[in-house]
C-alpha atoms as a PDB file:
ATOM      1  CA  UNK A   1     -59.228   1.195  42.484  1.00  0.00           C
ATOM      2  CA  UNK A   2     -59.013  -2.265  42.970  1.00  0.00           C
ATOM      3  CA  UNK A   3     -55.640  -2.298  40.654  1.00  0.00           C
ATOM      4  CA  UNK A   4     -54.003   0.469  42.420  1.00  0.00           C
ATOM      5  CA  UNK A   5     -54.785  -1.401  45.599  1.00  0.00           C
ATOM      6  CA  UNK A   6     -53.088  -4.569  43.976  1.00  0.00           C
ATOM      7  CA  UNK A   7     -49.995  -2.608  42.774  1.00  0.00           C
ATOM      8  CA  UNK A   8     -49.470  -0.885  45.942  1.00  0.00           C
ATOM      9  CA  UNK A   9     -49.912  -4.481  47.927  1.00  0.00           C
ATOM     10  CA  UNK A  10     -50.065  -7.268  45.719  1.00  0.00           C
ATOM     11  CA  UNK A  11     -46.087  -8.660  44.819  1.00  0.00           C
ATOM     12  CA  UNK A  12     -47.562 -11.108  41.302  1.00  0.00           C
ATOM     13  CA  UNK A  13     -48.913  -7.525  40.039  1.00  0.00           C
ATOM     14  CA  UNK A  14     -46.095  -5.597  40.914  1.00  0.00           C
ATOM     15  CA  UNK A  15     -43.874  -8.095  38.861  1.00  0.00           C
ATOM     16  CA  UNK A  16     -46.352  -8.170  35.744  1.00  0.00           C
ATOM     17  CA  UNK A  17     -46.560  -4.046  36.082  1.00  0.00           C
ATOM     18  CA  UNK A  18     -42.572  -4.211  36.096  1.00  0.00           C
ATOM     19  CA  UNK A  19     -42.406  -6.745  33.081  1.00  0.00           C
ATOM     20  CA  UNK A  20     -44.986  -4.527  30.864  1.00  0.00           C
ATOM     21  CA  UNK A  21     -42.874  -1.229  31.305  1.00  0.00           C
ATOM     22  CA  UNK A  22     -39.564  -3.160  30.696  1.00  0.00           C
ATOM     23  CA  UNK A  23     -40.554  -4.563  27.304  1.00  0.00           C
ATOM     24  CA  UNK A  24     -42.273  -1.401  26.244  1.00  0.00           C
ATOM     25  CA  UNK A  25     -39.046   0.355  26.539  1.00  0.00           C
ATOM     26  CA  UNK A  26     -36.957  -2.499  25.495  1.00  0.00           C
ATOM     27  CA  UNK A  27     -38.782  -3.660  22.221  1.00  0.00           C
ATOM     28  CA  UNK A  28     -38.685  -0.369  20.763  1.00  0.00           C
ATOM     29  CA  UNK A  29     -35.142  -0.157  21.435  1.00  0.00           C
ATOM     30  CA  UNK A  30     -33.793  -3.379  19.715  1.00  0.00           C
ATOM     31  CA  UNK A  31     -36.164  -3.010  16.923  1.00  0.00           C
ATOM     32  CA  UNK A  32     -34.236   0.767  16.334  1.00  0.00           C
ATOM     33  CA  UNK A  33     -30.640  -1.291  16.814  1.00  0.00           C
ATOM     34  CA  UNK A  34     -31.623  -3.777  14.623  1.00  0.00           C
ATOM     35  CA  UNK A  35     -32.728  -1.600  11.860  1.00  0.00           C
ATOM     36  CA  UNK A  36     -29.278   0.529  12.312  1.00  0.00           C
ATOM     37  CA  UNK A  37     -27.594  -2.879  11.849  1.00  0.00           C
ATOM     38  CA  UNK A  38     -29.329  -3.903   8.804  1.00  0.00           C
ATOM     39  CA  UNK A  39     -28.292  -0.601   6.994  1.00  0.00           C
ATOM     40  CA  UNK A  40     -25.098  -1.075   8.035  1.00  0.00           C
ATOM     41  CA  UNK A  41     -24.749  -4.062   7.077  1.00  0.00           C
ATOM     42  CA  UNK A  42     -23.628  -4.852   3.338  1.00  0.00           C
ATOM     43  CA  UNK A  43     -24.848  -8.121   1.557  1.00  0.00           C
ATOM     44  CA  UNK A  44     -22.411  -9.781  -0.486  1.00  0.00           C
ATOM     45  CA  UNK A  45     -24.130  -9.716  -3.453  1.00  0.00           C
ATOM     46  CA  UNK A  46     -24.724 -12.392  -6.045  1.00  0.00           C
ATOM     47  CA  UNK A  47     -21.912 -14.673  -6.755  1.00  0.00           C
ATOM     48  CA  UNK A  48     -21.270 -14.196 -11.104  1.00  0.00           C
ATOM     49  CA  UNK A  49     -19.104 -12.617 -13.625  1.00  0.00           C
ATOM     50  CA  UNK A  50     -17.776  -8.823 -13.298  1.00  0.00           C
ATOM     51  CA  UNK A  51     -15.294  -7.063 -15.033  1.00  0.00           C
ATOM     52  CA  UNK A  52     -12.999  -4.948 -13.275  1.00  0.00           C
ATOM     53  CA  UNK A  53     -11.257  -2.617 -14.871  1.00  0.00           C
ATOM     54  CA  UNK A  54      -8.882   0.785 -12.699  1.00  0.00           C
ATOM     55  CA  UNK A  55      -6.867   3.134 -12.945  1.00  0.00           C
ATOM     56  CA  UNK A  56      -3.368   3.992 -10.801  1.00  0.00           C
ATOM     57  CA  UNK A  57      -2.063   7.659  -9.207  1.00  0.00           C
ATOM     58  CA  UNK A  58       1.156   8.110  -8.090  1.00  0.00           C
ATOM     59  CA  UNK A  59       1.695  10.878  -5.036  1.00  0.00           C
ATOM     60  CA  UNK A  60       5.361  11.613  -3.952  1.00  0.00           C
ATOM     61  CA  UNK A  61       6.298  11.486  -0.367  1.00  0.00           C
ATOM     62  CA  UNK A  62      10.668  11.628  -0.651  1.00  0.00           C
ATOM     63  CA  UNK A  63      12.791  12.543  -3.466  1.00  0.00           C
ATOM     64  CA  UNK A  64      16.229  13.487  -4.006  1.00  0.00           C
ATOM     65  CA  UNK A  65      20.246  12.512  -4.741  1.00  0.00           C
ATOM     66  CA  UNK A  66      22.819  11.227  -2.894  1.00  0.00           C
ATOM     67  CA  UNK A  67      26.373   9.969  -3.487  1.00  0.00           C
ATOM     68  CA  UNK A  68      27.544   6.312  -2.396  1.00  0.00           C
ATOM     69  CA  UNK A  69      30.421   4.890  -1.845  1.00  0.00           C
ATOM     70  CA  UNK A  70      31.393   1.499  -3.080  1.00  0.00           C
ATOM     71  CA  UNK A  71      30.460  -1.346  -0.687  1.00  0.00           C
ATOM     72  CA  UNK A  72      27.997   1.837   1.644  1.00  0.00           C
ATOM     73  CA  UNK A  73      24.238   1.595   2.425  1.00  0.00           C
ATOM     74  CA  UNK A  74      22.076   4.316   2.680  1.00  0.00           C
ATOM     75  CA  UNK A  75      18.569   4.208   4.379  1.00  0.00           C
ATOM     76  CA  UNK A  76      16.162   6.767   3.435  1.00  0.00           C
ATOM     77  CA  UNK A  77      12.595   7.275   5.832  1.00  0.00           C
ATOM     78  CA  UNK A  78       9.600   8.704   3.962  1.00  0.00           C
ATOM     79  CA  UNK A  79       6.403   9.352   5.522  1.00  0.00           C
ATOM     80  CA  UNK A  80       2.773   9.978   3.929  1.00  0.00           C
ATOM     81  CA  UNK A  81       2.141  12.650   5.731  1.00  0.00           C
ATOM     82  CA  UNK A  82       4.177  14.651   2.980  1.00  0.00           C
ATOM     83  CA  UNK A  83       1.482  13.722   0.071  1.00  0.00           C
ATOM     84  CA  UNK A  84      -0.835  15.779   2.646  1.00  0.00           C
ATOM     85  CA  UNK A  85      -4.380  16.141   1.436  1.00  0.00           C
ATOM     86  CA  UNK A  86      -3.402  14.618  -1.824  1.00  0.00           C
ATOM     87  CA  UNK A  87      -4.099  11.574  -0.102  1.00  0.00           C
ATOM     88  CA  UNK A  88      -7.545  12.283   1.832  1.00  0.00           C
ATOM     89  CA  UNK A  89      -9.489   9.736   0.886  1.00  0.00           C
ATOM     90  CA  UNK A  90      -7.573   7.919  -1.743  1.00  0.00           C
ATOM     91  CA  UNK A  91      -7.991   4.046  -1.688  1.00  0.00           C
ATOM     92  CA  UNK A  92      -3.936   3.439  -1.033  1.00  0.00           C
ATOM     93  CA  UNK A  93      -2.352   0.013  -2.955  1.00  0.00           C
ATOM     94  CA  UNK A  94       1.091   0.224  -2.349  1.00  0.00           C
ATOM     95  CA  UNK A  95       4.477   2.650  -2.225  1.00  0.00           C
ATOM     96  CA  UNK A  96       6.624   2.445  -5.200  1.00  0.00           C
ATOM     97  CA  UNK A  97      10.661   3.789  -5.346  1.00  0.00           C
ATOM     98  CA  UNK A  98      12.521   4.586  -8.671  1.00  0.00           C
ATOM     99  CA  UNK A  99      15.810   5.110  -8.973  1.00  0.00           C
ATOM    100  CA  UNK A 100      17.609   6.910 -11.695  1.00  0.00           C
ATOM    101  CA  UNK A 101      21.723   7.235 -12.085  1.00  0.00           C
ATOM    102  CA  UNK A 102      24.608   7.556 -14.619  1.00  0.00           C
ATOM    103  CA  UNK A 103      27.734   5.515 -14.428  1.00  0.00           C
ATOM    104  CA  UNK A 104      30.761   7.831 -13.632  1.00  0.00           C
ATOM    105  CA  UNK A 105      33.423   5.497 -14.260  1.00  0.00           C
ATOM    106  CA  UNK A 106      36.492   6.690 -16.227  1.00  0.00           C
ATOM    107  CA  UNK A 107      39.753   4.815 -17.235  1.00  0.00           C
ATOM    108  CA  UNK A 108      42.691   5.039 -19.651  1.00  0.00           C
ATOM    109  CA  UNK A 109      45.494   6.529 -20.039  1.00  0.00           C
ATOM    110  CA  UNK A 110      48.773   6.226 -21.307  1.00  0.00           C
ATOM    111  CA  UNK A 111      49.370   2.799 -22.550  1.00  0.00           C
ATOM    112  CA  UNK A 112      46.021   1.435 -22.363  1.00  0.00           C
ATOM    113  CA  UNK A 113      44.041  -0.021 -25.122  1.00  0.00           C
ATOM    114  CA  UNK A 114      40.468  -0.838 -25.568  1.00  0.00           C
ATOM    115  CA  UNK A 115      39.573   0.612 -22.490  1.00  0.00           C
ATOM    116  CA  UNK A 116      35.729  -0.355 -21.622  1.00  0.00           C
ATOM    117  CA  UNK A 117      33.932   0.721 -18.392  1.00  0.00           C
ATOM    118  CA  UNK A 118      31.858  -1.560 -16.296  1.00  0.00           C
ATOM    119  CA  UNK A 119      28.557  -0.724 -15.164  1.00  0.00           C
ATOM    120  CA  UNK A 120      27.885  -0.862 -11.295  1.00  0.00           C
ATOM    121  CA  UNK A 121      25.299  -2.612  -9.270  1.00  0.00           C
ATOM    122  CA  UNK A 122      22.928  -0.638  -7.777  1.00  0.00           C
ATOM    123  CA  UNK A 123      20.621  -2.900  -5.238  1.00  0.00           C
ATOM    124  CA  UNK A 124      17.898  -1.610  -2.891  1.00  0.00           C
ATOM    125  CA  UNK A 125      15.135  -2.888  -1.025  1.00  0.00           C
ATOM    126  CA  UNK A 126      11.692  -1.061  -0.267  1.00  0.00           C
ATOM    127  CA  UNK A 127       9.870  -2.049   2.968  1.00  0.00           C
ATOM    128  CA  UNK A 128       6.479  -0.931   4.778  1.00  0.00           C
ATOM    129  CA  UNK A 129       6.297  -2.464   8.226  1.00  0.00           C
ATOM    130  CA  UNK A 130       3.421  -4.320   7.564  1.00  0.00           C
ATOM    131  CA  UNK A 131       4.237  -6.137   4.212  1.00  0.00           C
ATOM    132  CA  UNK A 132       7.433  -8.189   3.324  1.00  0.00           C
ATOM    133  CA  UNK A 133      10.175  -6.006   1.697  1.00  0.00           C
ATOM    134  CA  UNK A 134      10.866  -6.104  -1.755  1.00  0.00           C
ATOM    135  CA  UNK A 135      14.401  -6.001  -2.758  1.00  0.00           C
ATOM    136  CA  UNK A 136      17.014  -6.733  -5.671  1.00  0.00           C
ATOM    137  CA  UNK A 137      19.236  -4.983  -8.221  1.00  0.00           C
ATOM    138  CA  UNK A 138      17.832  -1.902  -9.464  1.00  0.00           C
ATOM    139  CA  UNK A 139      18.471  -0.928 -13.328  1.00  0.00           C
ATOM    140  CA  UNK A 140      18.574   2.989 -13.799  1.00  0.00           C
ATOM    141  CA  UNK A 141      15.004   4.456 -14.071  1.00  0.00           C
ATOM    142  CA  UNK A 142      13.284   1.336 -13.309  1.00  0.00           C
ATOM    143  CA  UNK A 143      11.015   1.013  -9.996  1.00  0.00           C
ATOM    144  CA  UNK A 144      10.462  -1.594  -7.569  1.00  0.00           C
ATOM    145  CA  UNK A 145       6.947  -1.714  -5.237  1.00  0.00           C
ATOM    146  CA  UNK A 146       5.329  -3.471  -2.291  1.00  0.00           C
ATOM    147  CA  UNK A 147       1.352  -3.844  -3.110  1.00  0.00           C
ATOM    148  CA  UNK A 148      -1.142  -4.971  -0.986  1.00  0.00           C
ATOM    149  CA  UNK A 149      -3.718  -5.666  -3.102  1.00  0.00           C
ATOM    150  CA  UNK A 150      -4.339  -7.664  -5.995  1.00  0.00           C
ATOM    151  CA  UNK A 151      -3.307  -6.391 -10.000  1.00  0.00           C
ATOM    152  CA  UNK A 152      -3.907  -8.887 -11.823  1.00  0.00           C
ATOM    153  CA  UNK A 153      -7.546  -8.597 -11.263  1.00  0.00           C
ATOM    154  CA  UNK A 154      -7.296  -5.409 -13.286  1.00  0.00           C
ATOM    155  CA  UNK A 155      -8.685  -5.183 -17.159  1.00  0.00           C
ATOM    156  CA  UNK A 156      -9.860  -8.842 -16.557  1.00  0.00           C
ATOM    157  CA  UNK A 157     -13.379 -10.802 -15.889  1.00  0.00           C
ATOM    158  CA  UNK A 158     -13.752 -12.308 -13.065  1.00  0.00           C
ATOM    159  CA  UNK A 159     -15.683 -15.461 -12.568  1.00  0.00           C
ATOM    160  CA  UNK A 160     -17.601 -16.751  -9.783  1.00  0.00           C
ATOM    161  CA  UNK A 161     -17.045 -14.402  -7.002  1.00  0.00           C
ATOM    162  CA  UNK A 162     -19.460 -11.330  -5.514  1.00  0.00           C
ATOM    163  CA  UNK A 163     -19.046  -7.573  -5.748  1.00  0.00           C
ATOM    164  CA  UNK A 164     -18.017  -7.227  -2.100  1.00  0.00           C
ATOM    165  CA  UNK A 165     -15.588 -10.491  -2.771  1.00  0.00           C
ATOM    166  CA  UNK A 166     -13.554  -8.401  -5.344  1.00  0.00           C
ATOM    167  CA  UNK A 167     -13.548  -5.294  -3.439  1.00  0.00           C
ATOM    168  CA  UNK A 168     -11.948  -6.688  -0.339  1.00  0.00           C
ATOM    169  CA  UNK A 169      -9.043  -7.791  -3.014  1.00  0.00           C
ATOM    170  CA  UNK A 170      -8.653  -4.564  -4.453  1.00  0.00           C
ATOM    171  CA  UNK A 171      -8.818  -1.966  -0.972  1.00  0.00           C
ATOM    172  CA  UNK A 172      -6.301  -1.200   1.007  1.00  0.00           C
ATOM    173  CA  UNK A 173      -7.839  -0.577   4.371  1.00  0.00           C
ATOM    174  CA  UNK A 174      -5.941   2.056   5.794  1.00  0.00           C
ATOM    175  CA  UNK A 175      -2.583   1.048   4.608  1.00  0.00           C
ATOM    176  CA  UNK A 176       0.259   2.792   3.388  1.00  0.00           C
ATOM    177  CA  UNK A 177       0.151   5.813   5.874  1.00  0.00           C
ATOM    178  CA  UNK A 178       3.085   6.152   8.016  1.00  0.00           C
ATOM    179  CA  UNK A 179       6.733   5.778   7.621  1.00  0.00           C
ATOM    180  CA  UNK A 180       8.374   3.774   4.466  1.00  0.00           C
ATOM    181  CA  UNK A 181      12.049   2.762   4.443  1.00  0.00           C
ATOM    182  CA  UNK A 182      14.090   2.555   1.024  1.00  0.00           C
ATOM    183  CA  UNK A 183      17.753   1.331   1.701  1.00  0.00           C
ATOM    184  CA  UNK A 184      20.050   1.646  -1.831  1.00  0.00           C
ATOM    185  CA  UNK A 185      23.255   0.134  -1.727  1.00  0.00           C
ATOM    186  CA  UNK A 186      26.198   0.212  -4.506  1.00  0.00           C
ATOM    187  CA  UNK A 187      28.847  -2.039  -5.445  1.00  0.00           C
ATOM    188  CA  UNK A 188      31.561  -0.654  -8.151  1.00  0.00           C
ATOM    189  CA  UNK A 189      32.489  -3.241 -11.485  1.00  0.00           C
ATOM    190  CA  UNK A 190      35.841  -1.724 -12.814  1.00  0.00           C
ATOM    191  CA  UNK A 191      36.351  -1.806 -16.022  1.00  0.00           C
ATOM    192  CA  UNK A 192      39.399  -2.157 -18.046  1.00  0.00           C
ATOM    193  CA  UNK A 193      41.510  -2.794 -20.726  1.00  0.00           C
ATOM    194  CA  UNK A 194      44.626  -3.828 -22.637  1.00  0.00           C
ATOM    195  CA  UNK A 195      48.033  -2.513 -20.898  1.00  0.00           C
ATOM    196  CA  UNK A 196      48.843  -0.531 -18.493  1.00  0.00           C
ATOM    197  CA  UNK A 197      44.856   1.103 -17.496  1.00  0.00           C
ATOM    198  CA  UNK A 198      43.815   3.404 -14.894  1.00  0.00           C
ATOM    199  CA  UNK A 199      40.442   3.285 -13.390  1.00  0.00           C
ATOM    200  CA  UNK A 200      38.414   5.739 -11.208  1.00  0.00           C
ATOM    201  CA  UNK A 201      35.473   4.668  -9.941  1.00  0.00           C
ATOM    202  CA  UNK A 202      34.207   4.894  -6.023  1.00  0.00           C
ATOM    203  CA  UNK A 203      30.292   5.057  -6.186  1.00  0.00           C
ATOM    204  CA  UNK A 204      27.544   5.863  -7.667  1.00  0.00           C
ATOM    205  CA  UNK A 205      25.065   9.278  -7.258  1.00  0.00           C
ATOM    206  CA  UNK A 206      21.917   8.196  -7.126  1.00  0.00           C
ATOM    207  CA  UNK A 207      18.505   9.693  -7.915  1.00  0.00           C
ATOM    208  CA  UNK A 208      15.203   8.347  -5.828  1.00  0.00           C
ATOM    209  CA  UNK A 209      11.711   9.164  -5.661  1.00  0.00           C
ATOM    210  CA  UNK A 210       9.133   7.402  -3.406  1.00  0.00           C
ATOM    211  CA  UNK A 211       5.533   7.772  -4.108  1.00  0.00           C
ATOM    212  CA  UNK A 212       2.133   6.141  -2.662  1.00  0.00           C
ATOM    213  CA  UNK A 213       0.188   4.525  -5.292  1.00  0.00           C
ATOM    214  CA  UNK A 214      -3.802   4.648  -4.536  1.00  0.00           C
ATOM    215  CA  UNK A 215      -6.276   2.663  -7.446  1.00  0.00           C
ATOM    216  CA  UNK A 216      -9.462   3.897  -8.422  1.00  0.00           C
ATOM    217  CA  UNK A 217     -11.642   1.046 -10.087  1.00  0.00           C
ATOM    218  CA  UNK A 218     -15.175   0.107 -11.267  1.00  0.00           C
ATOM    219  CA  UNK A 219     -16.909  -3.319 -10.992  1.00  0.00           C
ATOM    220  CA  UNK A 220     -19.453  -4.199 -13.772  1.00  0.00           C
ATOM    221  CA  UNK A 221     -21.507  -7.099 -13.716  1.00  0.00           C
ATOM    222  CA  UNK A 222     -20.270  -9.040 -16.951  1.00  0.00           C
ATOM    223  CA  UNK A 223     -22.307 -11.563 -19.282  1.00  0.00           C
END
Protein backbone atom coordinates (compact mmCIF):
# COMPACT_ATOMS: atom_id res chain seq x y z
CA UNK A 1 0.00 0.00 0.00
CA UNK A 2 2.86 1.95 0.50
CA UNK A 3 2.96 2.69 -3.53
CA UNK A 4 -0.58 3.64 -3.77
CA UNK A 5 0.08 5.95 -0.86
CA UNK A 6 3.12 7.41 -2.91
CA UNK A 7 1.08 7.79 -6.15
CA UNK A 8 -1.78 9.37 -4.54
CA UNK A 9 0.80 11.90 -2.53
CA UNK A 10 4.16 11.63 -3.66
CA UNK A 11 4.79 14.24 -7.04
CA UNK A 12 8.66 12.15 -8.13
CA UNK A 13 6.26 8.92 -8.34
CA UNK A 14 3.53 10.45 -9.98
CA UNK A 15 6.00 11.68 -12.75
CA UNK A 16 7.84 8.16 -13.07
CA UNK A 17 4.07 6.44 -13.07
CA UNK A 18 3.26 9.09 -15.94
CA UNK A 19 6.63 8.41 -17.88
CA UNK A 20 6.10 4.39 -17.73
CA UNK A 21 2.47 4.58 -19.27
CA UNK A 22 3.64 7.18 -21.90
CA UNK A 23 6.41 5.03 -23.37
CA UNK A 24 4.39 1.87 -23.13
CA UNK A 25 1.94 3.37 -25.44
CA UNK A 26 4.39 5.31 -27.40
CA UNK A 27 7.10 2.59 -28.20
CA UNK A 28 4.68 0.29 -29.57
CA UNK A 29 3.39 2.91 -31.70
CA UNK A 30 6.60 4.11 -33.55
CA UNK A 31 7.89 0.67 -33.77
CA UNK A 32 4.27 -0.11 -35.92
CA UNK A 33 5.07 3.41 -38.02
CA UNK A 34 8.35 2.48 -38.56
CA UNK A 35 7.71 -0.91 -39.84
CA UNK A 36 4.81 0.66 -42.24
CA UNK A 37 7.63 2.95 -43.46
CA UNK A 38 10.11 0.37 -44.18
CA UNK A 39 7.59 -1.54 -46.47
CA UNK A 40 6.86 1.37 -48.04
CA UNK A 41 9.81 2.30 -48.67
CA UNK A 42 11.66 1.02 -51.96
CA UNK A 43 15.55 0.55 -51.98
CA UNK A 44 17.22 1.56 -54.99
CA UNK A 45 18.69 -1.43 -55.76
CA UNK A 46 22.21 -2.27 -56.85
CA UNK A 47 23.84 0.09 -59.16
CA UNK A 48 24.90 -2.43 -62.64
CA UNK A 49 23.92 -3.31 -66.07
CA UNK A 50 20.09 -3.91 -67.17
CA UNK A 51 18.58 -4.16 -70.32
CA UNK A 52 15.47 -2.51 -70.98
CA UNK A 53 13.57 -3.40 -73.55
CA UNK A 54 9.14 -2.00 -74.11
CA UNK A 55 6.65 -1.88 -75.96
CA UNK A 56 4.23 1.35 -77.12
CA UNK A 57 0.04 1.59 -77.32
CA UNK A 58 -1.56 4.16 -78.94
CA UNK A 59 -5.31 5.22 -77.51
CA UNK A 60 -7.26 7.94 -79.50
CA UNK A 61 -8.72 10.85 -77.73
CA UNK A 62 -9.79 13.43 -81.11
CA UNK A 63 -10.05 12.63 -84.66
CA UNK A 64 -11.51 14.09 -87.61
CA UNK A 65 -11.32 16.65 -90.93
CA UNK A 66 -11.49 20.02 -91.43
CA UNK A 67 -10.99 22.49 -94.29
CA UNK A 68 -8.41 25.53 -94.06
CA UNK A 69 -8.03 28.35 -95.64
CA UNK A 70 -4.77 29.68 -96.87
CA UNK A 71 -2.90 31.83 -94.30
CA UNK A 72 -6.04 30.31 -91.22
CA UNK A 73 -5.22 28.48 -87.94
CA UNK A 74 -7.23 26.06 -86.45
CA UNK A 75 -6.94 24.92 -82.73
CA UNK A 76 -8.29 21.65 -81.87
CA UNK A 77 -8.80 20.64 -77.69
CA UNK A 78 -8.65 16.91 -76.92
CA UNK A 79 -9.06 15.54 -73.60
CA UNK A 80 -8.15 11.93 -72.10
CA UNK A 81 -11.07 11.49 -70.67
CA UNK A 82 -12.31 10.20 -74.20
CA UNK A 83 -9.73 7.04 -74.14
CA UNK A 84 -11.99 6.27 -70.90
CA UNK A 85 -11.01 3.06 -69.18
CA UNK A 86 -8.65 2.31 -71.97
CA UNK A 87 -6.41 4.28 -70.01
CA UNK A 88 -6.95 2.96 -66.25
CA UNK A 89 -3.85 2.23 -65.25
CA UNK A 90 -1.69 2.60 -68.26
CA UNK A 91 1.85 4.06 -67.56
CA UNK A 92 1.18 7.35 -70.00
CA UNK A 93 4.59 8.66 -72.14
CA UNK A 94 3.35 11.17 -74.25
CA UNK A 95 0.32 12.37 -76.85
CA UNK A 96 1.11 11.98 -80.42
CA UNK A 97 -1.00 13.90 -83.57
CA UNK A 98 -0.90 12.66 -87.26
CA UNK A 99 -2.04 14.37 -89.91
CA UNK A 100 -3.06 13.03 -93.24
CA UNK A 101 -4.19 15.30 -96.52
CA UNK A 102 -4.21 15.42 -100.37
CA UNK A 103 -3.20 18.45 -102.32
CA UNK A 104 -6.30 19.89 -104.19
CA UNK A 105 -4.61 22.23 -106.34
CA UNK A 106 -5.67 22.45 -110.01
CA UNK A 107 -4.39 24.74 -112.90
CA UNK A 108 -4.39 25.02 -116.70
CA UNK A 109 -6.24 25.93 -119.13
CA UNK A 110 -6.28 27.38 -122.35
CA UNK A 111 -2.89 28.49 -123.31
CA UNK A 112 -0.93 27.04 -120.63
CA UNK A 113 1.88 24.67 -120.93
CA UNK A 114 3.64 22.44 -118.56
CA UNK A 115 1.39 23.17 -115.95
CA UNK A 116 2.85 21.66 -112.48
CA UNK A 117 1.10 22.05 -109.08
CA UNK A 118 2.85 23.03 -105.93
CA UNK A 119 2.46 21.25 -102.84
CA UNK A 120 1.29 23.30 -99.70
CA UNK A 121 2.71 23.67 -96.28
CA UNK A 122 0.94 22.22 -93.73
CA UNK A 123 2.56 23.31 -90.11
CA UNK A 124 1.17 22.46 -86.66
CA UNK A 125 2.27 22.41 -83.26
CA UNK A 126 1.18 19.87 -80.41
CA UNK A 127 1.28 21.16 -76.79
CA UNK A 128 0.40 19.62 -73.20
CA UNK A 129 0.52 22.34 -70.58
CA UNK A 130 3.12 20.88 -68.77
CA UNK A 131 5.81 20.09 -71.48
CA UNK A 132 7.22 22.49 -74.21
CA UNK A 133 5.22 22.29 -77.51
CA UNK A 134 6.45 20.61 -80.36
CA UNK A 135 5.89 22.21 -83.62
CA UNK A 136 7.02 22.39 -87.43
CA UNK A 137 5.88 21.46 -90.94
CA UNK A 138 3.93 18.43 -91.06
CA UNK A 139 4.36 15.99 -94.24
CA UNK A 140 1.01 14.05 -95.00
CA UNK A 141 0.66 10.93 -92.73
CA UNK A 142 3.57 11.67 -90.68
CA UNK A 143 3.15 12.42 -86.74
CA UNK A 144 4.70 14.73 -84.44
CA UNK A 145 4.77 13.98 -80.29
CA UNK A 146 5.62 15.55 -76.95
CA UNK A 147 7.21 12.64 -74.58
CA UNK A 148 8.02 12.86 -71.22
CA UNK A 149 10.05 10.17 -70.72
CA UNK A 150 13.08 8.83 -72.06
CA UNK A 151 13.21 6.43 -75.65
CA UNK A 152 16.27 5.99 -76.23
CA UNK A 153 16.67 3.87 -73.23
CA UNK A 154 14.52 1.36 -75.09
CA UNK A 155 16.11 -2.06 -76.74
CA UNK A 156 19.44 -0.84 -75.13
CA UNK A 157 21.79 -1.83 -71.94
CA UNK A 158 22.16 0.36 -69.61
CA UNK A 159 25.25 0.80 -67.57
CA UNK A 160 25.81 1.88 -64.16
CA UNK A 161 22.53 2.95 -62.89
CA UNK A 162 19.80 0.99 -60.41
CA UNK A 163 16.43 -0.53 -61.22
CA UNK A 164 14.49 2.27 -59.51
CA UNK A 165 17.09 4.84 -61.43
CA UNK A 166 15.70 3.62 -64.85
CA UNK A 167 12.20 3.46 -63.85
CA UNK A 168 11.90 7.05 -62.77
CA UNK A 169 13.20 7.72 -66.60
CA UNK A 170 10.76 5.66 -68.16
CA UNK A 171 7.16 6.61 -65.91
CA UNK A 172 5.13 9.13 -66.47
CA UNK A 173 3.67 9.98 -63.12
CA UNK A 174 0.32 10.95 -63.77
CA UNK A 175 0.87 12.81 -66.92
CA UNK A 176 -0.91 13.11 -69.98
CA UNK A 177 -4.53 13.28 -68.49
CA UNK A 178 -6.34 16.37 -69.19
CA UNK A 179 -6.73 18.64 -72.07
CA UNK A 180 -4.14 18.59 -75.23
CA UNK A 181 -4.11 21.39 -77.82
CA UNK A 182 -3.12 20.65 -81.61
CA UNK A 183 -3.16 23.97 -83.70
CA UNK A 184 -2.66 23.09 -87.80
CA UNK A 185 -2.11 25.88 -89.92
CA UNK A 186 -1.83 26.00 -93.95
CA UNK A 187 -0.10 28.11 -96.31
CA UNK A 188 -0.97 27.55 -100.25
CA UNK A 189 2.38 27.19 -102.95
CA UNK A 190 0.73 27.85 -106.43
CA UNK A 191 1.89 26.20 -108.98
CA UNK A 192 2.23 27.05 -112.54
CA UNK A 193 3.31 27.01 -115.84
CA UNK A 194 4.21 28.27 -119.31
CA UNK A 195 1.56 30.98 -120.72
CA UNK A 196 -1.31 32.15 -119.86
CA UNK A 197 -2.19 29.49 -116.43
CA UNK A 198 -4.99 29.45 -114.12
CA UNK A 199 -4.64 28.27 -110.63
CA UNK A 200 -7.17 27.26 -107.90
CA UNK A 201 -5.99 26.62 -104.80
CA UNK A 202 -7.37 28.17 -101.24
CA UNK A 203 -6.51 25.47 -98.52
CA UNK A 204 -6.02 22.42 -97.61
CA UNK A 205 -8.64 19.59 -95.85
CA UNK A 206 -6.96 18.11 -93.37
CA UNK A 207 -7.19 14.76 -91.57
CA UNK A 208 -5.98 14.53 -87.63
CA UNK A 209 -5.94 12.03 -85.05
CA UNK A 210 -4.60 12.55 -81.48
CA UNK A 211 -3.80 9.63 -79.38
CA UNK A 212 -2.08 9.06 -75.77
CA UNK A 213 0.83 6.86 -76.00
CA UNK A 214 1.39 4.71 -72.60
CA UNK A 215 4.85 2.16 -72.60
CA UNK A 216 4.88 -1.05 -71.07
CA UNK A 217 8.58 -2.25 -70.35
CA UNK A 218 10.71 -4.86 -68.50
CA UNK A 219 14.09 -4.31 -66.74
CA UNK A 220 16.53 -7.30 -66.70
CA UNK A 221 19.60 -7.33 -64.90
CA UNK A 222 22.26 -7.71 -67.82
CA UNK A 223 25.88 -9.38 -67.70
Amino acid sequence: MAFIDDLKTDQRTQILVAGMVFFAIAFPLYFNYAANSVDEFEAPGPIGNYSVEGTYSYHQIASGSQYIDDGSTIEITANSDAAGDEIKGKNLVGVRATLTYTDDESGGGIGCVGYQTEDDQVSASLEYPEMLPTNGQVVSGESLAVEWHISDLLGTTVSNMSESGIRMLLDGDGMGLGEHYLDISVDVAEGGGLGNCQTSDNGEEVAYTIELISLEYTITAAE
